[in-house]
Protein backbone atom coordinates (compact mmCIF):
# COMPACT_ATOMS: atom_id res chain seq x y z
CA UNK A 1 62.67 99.10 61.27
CA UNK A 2 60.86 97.87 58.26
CA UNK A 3 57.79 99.43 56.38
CA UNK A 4 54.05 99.86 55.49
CA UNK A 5 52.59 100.37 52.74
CA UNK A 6 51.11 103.59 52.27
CA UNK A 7 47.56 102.33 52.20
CA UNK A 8 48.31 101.03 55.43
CA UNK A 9 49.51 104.21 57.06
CA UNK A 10 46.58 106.16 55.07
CA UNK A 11 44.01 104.30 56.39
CA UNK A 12 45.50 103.15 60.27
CA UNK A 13 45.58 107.41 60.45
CA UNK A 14 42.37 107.88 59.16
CA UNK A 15 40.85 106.10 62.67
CA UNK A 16 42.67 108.04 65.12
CA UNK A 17 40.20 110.79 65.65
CA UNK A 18 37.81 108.17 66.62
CA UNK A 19 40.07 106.38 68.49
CA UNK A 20 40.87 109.54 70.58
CA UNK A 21 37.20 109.71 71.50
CA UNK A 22 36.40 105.72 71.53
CA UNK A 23 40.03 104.57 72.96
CA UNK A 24 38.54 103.66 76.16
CA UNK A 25 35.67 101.65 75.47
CA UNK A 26 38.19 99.86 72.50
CA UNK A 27 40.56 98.47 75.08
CA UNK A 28 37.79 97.73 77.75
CA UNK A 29 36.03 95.79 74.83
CA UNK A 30 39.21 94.14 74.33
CA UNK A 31 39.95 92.71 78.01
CA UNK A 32 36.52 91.32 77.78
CA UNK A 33 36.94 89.35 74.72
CA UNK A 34 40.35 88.37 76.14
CA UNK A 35 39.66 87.37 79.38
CA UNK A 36 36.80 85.82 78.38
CA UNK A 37 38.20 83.33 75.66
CA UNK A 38 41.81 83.26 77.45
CA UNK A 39 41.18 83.54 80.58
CA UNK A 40 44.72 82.22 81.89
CA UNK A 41 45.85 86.04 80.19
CA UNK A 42 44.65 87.75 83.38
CA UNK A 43 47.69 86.37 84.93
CA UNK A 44 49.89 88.84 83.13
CA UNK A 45 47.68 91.86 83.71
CA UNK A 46 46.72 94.27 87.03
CA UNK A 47 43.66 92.14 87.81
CA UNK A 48 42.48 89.98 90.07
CA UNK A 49 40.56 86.66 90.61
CA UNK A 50 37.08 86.85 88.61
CA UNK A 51 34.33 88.62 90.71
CA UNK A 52 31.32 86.09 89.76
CA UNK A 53 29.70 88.48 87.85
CA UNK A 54 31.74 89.21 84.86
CA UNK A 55 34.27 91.50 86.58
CA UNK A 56 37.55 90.93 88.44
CA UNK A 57 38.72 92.19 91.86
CA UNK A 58 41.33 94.74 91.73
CA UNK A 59 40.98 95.93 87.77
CA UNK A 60 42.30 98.89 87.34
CA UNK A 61 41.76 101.85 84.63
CA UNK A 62 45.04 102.63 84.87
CA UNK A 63 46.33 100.19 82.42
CA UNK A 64 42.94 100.89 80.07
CA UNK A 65 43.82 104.60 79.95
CA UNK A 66 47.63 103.53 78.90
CA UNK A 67 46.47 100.78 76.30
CA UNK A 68 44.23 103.61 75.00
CA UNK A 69 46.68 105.95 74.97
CA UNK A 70 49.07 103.62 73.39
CA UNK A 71 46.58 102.23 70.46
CA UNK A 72 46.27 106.08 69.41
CA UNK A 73 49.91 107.03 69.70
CA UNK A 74 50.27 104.24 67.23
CA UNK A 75 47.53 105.37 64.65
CA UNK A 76 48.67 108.63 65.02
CA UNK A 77 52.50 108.27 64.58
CA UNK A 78 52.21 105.42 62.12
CA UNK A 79 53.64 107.71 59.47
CA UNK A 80 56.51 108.06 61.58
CA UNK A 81 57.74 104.77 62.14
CA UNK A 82 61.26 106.03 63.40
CA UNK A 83 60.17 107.56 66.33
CA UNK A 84 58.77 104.42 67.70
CA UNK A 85 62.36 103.19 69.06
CA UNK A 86 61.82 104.56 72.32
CA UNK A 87 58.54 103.76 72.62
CA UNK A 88 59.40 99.77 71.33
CA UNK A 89 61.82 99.68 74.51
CA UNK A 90 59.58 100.98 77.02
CA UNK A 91 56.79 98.54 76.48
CA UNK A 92 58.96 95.63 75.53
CA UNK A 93 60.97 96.30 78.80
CA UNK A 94 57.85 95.87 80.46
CA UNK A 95 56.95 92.97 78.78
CA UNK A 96 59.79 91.47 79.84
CA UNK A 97 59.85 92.05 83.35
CA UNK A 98 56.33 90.37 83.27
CA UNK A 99 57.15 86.88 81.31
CA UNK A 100 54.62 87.57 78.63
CA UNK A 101 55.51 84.85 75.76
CA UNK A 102 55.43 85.50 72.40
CA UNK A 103 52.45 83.33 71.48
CA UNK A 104 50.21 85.98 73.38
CA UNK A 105 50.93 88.26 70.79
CA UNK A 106 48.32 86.84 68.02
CA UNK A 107 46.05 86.25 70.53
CA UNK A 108 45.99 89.87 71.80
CA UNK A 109 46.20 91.10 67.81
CA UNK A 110 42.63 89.04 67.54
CA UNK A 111 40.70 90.45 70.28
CA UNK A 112 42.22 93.96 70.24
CA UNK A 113 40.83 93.71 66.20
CA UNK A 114 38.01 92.49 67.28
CA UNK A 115 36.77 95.45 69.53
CA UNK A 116 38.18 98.13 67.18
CA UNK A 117 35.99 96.20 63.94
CA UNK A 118 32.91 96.54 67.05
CA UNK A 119 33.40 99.93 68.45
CA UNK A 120 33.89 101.69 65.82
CA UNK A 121 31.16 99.98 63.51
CA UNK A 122 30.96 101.28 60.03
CA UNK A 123 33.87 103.18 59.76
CA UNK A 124 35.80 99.89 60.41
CA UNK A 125 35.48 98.55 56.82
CA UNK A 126 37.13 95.58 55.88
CA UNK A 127 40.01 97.82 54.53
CA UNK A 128 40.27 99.91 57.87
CA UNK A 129 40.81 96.40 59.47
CA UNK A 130 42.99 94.94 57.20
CA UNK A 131 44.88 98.04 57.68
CA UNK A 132 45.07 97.62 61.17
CA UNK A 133 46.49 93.80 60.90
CA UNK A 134 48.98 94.76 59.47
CA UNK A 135 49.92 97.64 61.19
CA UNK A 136 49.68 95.07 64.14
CA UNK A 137 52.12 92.61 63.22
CA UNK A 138 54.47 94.49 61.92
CA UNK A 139 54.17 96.21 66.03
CA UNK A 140 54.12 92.54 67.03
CA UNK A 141 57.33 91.77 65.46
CA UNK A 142 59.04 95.10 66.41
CA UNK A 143 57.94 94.57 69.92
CA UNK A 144 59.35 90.62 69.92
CA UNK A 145 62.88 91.46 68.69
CA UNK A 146 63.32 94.64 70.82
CA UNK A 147 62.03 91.57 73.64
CA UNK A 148 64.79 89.28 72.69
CA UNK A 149 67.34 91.83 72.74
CA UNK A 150 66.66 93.05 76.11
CA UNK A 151 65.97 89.28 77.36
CA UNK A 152 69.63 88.57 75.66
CA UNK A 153 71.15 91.58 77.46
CA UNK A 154 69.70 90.51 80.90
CA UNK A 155 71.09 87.05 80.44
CA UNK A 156 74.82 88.49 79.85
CA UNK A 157 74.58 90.55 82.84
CA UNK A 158 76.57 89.42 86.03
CA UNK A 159 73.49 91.18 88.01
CA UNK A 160 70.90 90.31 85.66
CA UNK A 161 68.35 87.23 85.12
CA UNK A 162 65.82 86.19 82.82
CA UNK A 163 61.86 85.42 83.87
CA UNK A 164 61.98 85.12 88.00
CA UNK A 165 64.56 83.99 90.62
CA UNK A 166 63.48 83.17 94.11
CA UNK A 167 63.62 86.20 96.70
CA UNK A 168 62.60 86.31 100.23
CA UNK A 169 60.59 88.83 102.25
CA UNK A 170 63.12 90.37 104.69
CA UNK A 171 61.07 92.98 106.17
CA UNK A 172 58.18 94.59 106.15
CA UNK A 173 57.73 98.07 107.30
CA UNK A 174 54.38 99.68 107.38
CA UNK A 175 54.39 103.67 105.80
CA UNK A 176 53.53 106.55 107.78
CA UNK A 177 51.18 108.01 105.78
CA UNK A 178 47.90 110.10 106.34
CA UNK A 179 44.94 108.41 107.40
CA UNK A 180 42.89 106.70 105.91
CA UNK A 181 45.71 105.84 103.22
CA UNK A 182 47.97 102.49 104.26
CA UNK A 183 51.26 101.67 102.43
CA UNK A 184 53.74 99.67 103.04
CA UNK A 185 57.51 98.99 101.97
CA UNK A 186 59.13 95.27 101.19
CA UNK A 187 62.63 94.97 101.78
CA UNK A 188 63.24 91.67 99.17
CA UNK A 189 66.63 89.14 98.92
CA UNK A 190 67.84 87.00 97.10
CA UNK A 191 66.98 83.39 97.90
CA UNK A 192 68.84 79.90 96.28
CA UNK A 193 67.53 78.46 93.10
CA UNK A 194 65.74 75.29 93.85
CA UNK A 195 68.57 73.52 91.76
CA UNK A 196 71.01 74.54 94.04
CA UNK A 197 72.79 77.94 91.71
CA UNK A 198 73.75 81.26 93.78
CA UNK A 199 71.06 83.63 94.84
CA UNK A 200 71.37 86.24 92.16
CA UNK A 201 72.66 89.42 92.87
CA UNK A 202 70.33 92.22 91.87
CA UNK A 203 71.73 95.58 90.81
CA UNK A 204 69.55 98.26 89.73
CA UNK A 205 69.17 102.21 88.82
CA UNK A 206 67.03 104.85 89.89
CA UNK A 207 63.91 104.72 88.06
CA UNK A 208 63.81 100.92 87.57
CA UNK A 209 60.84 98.73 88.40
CA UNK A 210 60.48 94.98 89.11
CA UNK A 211 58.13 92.46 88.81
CA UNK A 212 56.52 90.20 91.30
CA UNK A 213 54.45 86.88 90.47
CA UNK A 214 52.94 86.08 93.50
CA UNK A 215 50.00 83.46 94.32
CA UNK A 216 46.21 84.52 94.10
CA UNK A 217 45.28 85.21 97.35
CA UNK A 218 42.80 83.06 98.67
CA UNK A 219 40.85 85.51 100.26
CA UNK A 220 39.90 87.45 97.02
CA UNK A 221 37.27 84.27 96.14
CA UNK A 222 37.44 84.00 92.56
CA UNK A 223 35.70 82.03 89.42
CA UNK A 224 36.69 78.98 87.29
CA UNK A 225 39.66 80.22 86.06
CA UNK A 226 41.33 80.56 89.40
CA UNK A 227 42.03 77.49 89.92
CA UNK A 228 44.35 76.11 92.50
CA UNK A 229 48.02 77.30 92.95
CA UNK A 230 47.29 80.20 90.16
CA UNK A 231 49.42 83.01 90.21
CA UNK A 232 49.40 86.71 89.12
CA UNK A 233 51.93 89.41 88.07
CA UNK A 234 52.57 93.37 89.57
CA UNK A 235 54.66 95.41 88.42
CA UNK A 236 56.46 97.96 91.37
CA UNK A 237 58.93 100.31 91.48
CA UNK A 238 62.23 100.44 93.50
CA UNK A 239 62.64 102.69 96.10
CA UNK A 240 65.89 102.12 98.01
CA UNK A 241 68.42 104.05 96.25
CA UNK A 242 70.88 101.89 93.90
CA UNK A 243 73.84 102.52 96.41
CA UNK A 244 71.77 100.14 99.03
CA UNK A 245 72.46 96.63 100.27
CA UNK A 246 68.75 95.30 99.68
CA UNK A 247 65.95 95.81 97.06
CA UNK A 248 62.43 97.24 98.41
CA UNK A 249 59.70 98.11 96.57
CA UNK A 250 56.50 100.46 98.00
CA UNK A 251 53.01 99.44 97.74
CA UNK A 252 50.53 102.49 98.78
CA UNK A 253 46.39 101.58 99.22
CA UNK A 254 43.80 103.73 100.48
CA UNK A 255 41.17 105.79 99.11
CA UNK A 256 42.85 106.95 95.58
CA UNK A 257 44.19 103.98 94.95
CA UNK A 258 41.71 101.32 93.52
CA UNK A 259 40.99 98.07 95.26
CA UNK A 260 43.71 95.49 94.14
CA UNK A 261 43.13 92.16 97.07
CA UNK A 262 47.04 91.31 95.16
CA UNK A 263 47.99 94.48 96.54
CA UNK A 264 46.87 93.81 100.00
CA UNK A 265 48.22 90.36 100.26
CA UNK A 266 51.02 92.01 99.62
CA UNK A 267 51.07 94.48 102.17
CA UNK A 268 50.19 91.45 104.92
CA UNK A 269 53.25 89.73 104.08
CA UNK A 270 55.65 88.15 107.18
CA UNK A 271 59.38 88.02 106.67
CA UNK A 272 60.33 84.69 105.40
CA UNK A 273 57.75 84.59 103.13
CA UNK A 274 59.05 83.62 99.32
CA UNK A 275 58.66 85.69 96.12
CA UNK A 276 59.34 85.47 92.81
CA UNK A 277 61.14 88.86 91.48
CA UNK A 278 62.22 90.01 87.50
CA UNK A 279 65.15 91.74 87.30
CA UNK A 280 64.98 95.55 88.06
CA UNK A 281 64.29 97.14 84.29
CA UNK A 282 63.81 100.25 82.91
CA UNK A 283 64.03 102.50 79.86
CA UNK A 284 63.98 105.44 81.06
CA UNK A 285 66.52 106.22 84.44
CA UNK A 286 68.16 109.11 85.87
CA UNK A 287 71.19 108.13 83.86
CA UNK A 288 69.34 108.44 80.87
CA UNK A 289 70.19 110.51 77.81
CA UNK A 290 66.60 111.60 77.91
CA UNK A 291 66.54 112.86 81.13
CA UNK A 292 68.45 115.23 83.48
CA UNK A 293 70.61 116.30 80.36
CA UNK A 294 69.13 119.17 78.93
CA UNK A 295 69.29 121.36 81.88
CA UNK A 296 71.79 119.64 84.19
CA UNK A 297 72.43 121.90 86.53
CA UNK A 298 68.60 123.52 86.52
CA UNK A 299 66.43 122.94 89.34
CA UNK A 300 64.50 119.70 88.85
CA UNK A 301 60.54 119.87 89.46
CA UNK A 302 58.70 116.17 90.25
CA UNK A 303 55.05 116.29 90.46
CA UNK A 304 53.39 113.15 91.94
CA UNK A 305 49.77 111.61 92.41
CA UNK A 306 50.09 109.59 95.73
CA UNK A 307 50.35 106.26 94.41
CA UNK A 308 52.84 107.86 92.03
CA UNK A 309 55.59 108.46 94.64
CA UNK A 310 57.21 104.99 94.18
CA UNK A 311 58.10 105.88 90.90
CA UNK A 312 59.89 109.06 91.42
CA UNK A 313 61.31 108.32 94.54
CA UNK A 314 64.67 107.28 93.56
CA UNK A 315 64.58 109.91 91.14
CA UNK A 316 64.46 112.45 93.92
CA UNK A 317 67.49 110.72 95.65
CA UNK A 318 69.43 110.78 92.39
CA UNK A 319 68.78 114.41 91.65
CA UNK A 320 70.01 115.11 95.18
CA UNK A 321 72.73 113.44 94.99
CA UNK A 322 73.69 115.14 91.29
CA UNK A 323 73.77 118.31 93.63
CA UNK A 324 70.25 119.75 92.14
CA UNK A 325 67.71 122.24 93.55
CA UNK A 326 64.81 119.70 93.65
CA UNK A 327 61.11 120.42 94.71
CA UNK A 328 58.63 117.37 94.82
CA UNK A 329 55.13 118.16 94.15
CA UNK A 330 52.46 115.96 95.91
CA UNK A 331 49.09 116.27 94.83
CA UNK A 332 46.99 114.82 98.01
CA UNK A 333 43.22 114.84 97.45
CA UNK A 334 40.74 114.20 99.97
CA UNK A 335 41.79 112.98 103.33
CA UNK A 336 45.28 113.64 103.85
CA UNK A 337 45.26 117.09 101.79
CA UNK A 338 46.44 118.79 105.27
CA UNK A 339 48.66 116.96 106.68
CA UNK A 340 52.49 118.74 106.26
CA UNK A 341 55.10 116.45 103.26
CA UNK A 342 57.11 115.31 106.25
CA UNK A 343 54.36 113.14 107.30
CA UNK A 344 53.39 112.22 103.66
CA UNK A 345 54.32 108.93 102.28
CA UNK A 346 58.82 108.70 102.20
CA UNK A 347 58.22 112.25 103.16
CA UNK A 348 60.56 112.17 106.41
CA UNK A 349 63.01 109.65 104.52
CA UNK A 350 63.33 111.94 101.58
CA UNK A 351 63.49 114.93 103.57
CA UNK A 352 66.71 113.39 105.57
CA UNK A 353 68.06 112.49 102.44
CA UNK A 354 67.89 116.19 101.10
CA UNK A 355 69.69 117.11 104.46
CA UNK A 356 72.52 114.72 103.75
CA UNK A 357 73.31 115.03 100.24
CA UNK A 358 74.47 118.58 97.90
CA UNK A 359 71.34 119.31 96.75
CA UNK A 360 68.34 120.70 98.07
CA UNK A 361 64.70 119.25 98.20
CA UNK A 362 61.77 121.50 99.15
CA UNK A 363 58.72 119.74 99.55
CA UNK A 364 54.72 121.02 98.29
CA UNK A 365 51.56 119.41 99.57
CA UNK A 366 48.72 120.69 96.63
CA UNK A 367 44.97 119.56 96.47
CA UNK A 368 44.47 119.99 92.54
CA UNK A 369 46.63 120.39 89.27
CA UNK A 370 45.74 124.20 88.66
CA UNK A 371 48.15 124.82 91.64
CA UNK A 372 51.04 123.04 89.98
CA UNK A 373 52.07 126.66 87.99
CA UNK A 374 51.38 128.97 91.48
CA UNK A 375 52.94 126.38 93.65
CA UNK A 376 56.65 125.77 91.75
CA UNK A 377 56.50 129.27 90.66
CA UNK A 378 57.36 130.94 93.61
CA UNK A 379 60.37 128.40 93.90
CA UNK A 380 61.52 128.26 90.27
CA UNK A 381 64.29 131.59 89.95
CA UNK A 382 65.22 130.15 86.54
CA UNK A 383 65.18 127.27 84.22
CA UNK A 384 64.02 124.16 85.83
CA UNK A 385 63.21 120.52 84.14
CA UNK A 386 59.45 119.26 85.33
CA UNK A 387 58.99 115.29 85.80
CA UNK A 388 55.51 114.07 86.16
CA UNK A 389 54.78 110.51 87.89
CA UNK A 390 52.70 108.38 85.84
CA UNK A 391 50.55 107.17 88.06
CA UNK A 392 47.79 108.14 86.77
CA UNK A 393 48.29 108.25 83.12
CA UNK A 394 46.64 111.39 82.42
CA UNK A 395 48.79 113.50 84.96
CA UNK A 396 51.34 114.23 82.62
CA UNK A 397 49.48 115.94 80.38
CA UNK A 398 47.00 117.40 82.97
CA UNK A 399 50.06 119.01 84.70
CA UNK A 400 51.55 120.07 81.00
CA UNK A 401 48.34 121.88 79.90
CA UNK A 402 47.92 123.84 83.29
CA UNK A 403 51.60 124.77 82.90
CA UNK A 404 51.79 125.79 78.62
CA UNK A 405 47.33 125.80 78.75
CA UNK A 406 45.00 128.82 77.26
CA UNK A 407 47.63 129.79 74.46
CA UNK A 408 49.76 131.37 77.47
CA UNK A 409 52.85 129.69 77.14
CA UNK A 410 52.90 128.01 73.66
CA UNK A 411 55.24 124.96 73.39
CA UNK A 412 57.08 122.79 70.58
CA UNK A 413 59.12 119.87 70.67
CA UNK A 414 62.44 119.71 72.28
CA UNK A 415 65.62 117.37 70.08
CA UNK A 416 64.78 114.69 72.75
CA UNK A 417 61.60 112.46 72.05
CA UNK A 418 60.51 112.79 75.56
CA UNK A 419 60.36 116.47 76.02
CA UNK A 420 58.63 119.38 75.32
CA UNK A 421 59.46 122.93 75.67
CA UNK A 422 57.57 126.53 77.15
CA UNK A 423 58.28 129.64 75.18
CA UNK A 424 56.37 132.83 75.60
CA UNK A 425 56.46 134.39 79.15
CA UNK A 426 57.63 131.65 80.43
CA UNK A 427 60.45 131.69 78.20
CA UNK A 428 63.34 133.58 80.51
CA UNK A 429 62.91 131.50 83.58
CA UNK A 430 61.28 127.74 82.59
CA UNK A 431 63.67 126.24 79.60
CA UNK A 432 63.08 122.74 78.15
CA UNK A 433 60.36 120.64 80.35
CA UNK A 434 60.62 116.75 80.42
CA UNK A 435 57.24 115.49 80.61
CA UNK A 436 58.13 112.37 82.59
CA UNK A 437 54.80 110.77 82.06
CA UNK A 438 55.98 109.05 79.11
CA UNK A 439 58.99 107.61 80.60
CA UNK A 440 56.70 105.77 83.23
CA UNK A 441 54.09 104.72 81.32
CA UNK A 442 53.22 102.46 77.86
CA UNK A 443 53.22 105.74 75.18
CA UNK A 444 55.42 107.96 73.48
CA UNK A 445 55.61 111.85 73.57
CA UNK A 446 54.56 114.49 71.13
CA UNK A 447 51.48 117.12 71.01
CA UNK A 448 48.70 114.69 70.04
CA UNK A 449 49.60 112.11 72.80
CA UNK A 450 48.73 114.24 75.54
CA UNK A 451 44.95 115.18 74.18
């Protein structure tokens, strides 16, 4: 990677302790000003159709909390420019399963400028922003070659494909899952290109993710932008384990969730019904050097929101599989908090799968993050590697601070960028812990990103 100049870094620091308190309403000042003078933009985010009265159907904070989180990893790390690789590769990978084109980039360096120069008033002197577009475009240009690289990578793959091929809906297979919560799983296949090429042939790891650009669904209304035939973007994970003959993906609504009408279209679908589906990517997978390597024969820990399942799910499998002691952590709130993991959400699947392969999975049902600590305790004899959904963003480190929280178990950073590590009590029977919120989210890892 290239440089700043110290100025740069001097003064793009100097904003982070704002930014950690006025991240939020930054990035919700800049969807405004983007959807508002590029309103064809909302395409590539989680929203839907325009509301009618300056909202949009289906926006969720998720993606706010990890652009925030993201802007002050940045200003925070900016004097540490070589830690960024993994960082470049998550969001790029991202990026690229979503078809965003480079000319977005200048547009999204203007209004995310924009509402930093308004939020944070005074203290955003011409200098401080000057600061910050630079800082920006040299991101910009980090973020477009690591792009092109993965784009060129995808294109020499036998299994791989660049932007969207043509899939069909198989099946559709509705979730058992508590009341009032819905979900639903997608078995998708490969359909042939218009021009008359092969169907693709899809190949994919645990922990990858596709994307899905699917039409605006009429029944969400909309405003002038949503124009006829317009089409939006969402992102889902893979569930079926890479071993199987088709690709599915899990959608999960319900009460925790937040309204998404794309979502529910979803869910609705018929078999037969056509898709268009990125190639599975990924930075961070079970066969990653960041994770399942430091302890590989400890007992692996996943903690999950609901809607966070998806993302671990082939995780589980894989950990199973690698002969690991593996309990899953579901925190349930509200309705639902009672019934048994069997009847939660791939709870019966993954429980089968536990009988059938070396390891072991023992499955928890808790109501609130302080239990994480009593709940894995009882089941953790020795070392054991934690992985934290990122669904929502802030679980990671909510989960990290009960676990390491009040000066108990004090903590420093592991070799690998994506861990962290308990020492104190905890020292003889918890080693390294992967904080797997950063390998499912936008952000990078390190004291200060977790707040």
């Amino acid at each position: 990677m290239g440089t700043l100049s110290d100025d740069t870094v001097r003064l793009v620091k100097s904003t982070a302790p704002a930014l950690k308190v006025h991240g939020g309403a930054v990035v919700e000042g800049f969807y405004a000003l983007l959807f508002e003078k590029h309103p064809t933009a909302a395409a590539y985010f989680n929203v839907g159709p325009t509301d009618g009265a300056g909202g949009r159907r289906g926006q969720s904070k998720a993606p706010i909390q990890r652009l925030g989180m993201a802007v002050l990893f940045y200003a925070e790390s900016i004097d540490k420019l070589d830690t960024l690789g993994p960082v470049l590769e998550r969001i790029s990978a991202k990026h690229v399963s979503r078809s965003i084109p480079n000319e977005f980039y200048p547009i999204i360096g203007s209004c995310l400028l924009q509402s930093i120069g308004t939020v944070l008033g005074e203290a955003a002197s011409p200098a401080v922003i000057g600061a910050w577009t630079e800082a920006y475009g040299f991101l910009a240009d980090a973020l477009m070659a690591t792009e092109a690289k993965i784009a060129a990578r995808l294109a020499a793959s036998a299994s791989g494909w660049t932007g969207y091929a043509p899939f069909v809906v198989a099946s559709v297979t509705k979730e058992a899952v508590p009341p009032p919560g819905r979900a639903a799983s997608l078995v998708l296949r490969p359909a042939g290109w218009a021009d008359g090429r092969a169907p693709v042939a899809p190949a994919w790891k645990a922990g990858h993710y596709v994307g899905l650009r699917v039409p605006v669904p009429a029944s969400a209304g909309g405003g002038d932008d949503d124009a006829a035939g317009a089409v939006t973007r969402r992102t889902l994970f893979v569930t079926s384990p890479p071993a199987a003959a088709d690709l599915r993906v899990t959608l999960v609504a319900g009460p925790d969730v937040p309204a998404d009408p794309v979502v529910e279209a979803l869910m609705n679908y018929t078999p037969g019904t056509g898709v268009e589906v990125s190639a599975p990517l990924g930075s961070f997978t079970w066969d990653s050097p960041v994770l399942g390597t430091c302890l590989p024969d400890a007992p692996a820990v996943f903690v999950t929101s609901v809607p966070g399942l998806p993302e671990v799910a082939t995780m589980v499998r894989a950990a199973l599989t690698a002969g690991r002691a593996v309990t899953l952590v579901r925190l349930v709130t509200g309705a639902g908090a009672d019934a048994p993991a069997v009847e939660q959400l791939l709870g019966a699947e993954l429980a089968a799968a536990g009988d059938e392969s070396p390891g072991d999975l023992r499955q928890l049902v808790i109501g609130t993050v302080a239990d994480v600590p009593a709940a894995v305790g009882a089941g953790v004899a020795a070392a054991a590697e934690f992985f934290v959904a990122a669904t929502p963003p802030t679980l990671a480190g909510a989960v990290r601070d009960e676990l390491v929280g009040g000066g108990r178990y004090p903590w420093s950073a592991c070799a690998t960028p994506a861990t962290c590590r308990l020492e104190g009590d905890w020292a003889s029977r918890v080693g390294p812990v992967l904080c797997g919120g950063v390998w499912g989210s936008e952000f990078g890892s390190g004291v200060s990103t977790w707040g």
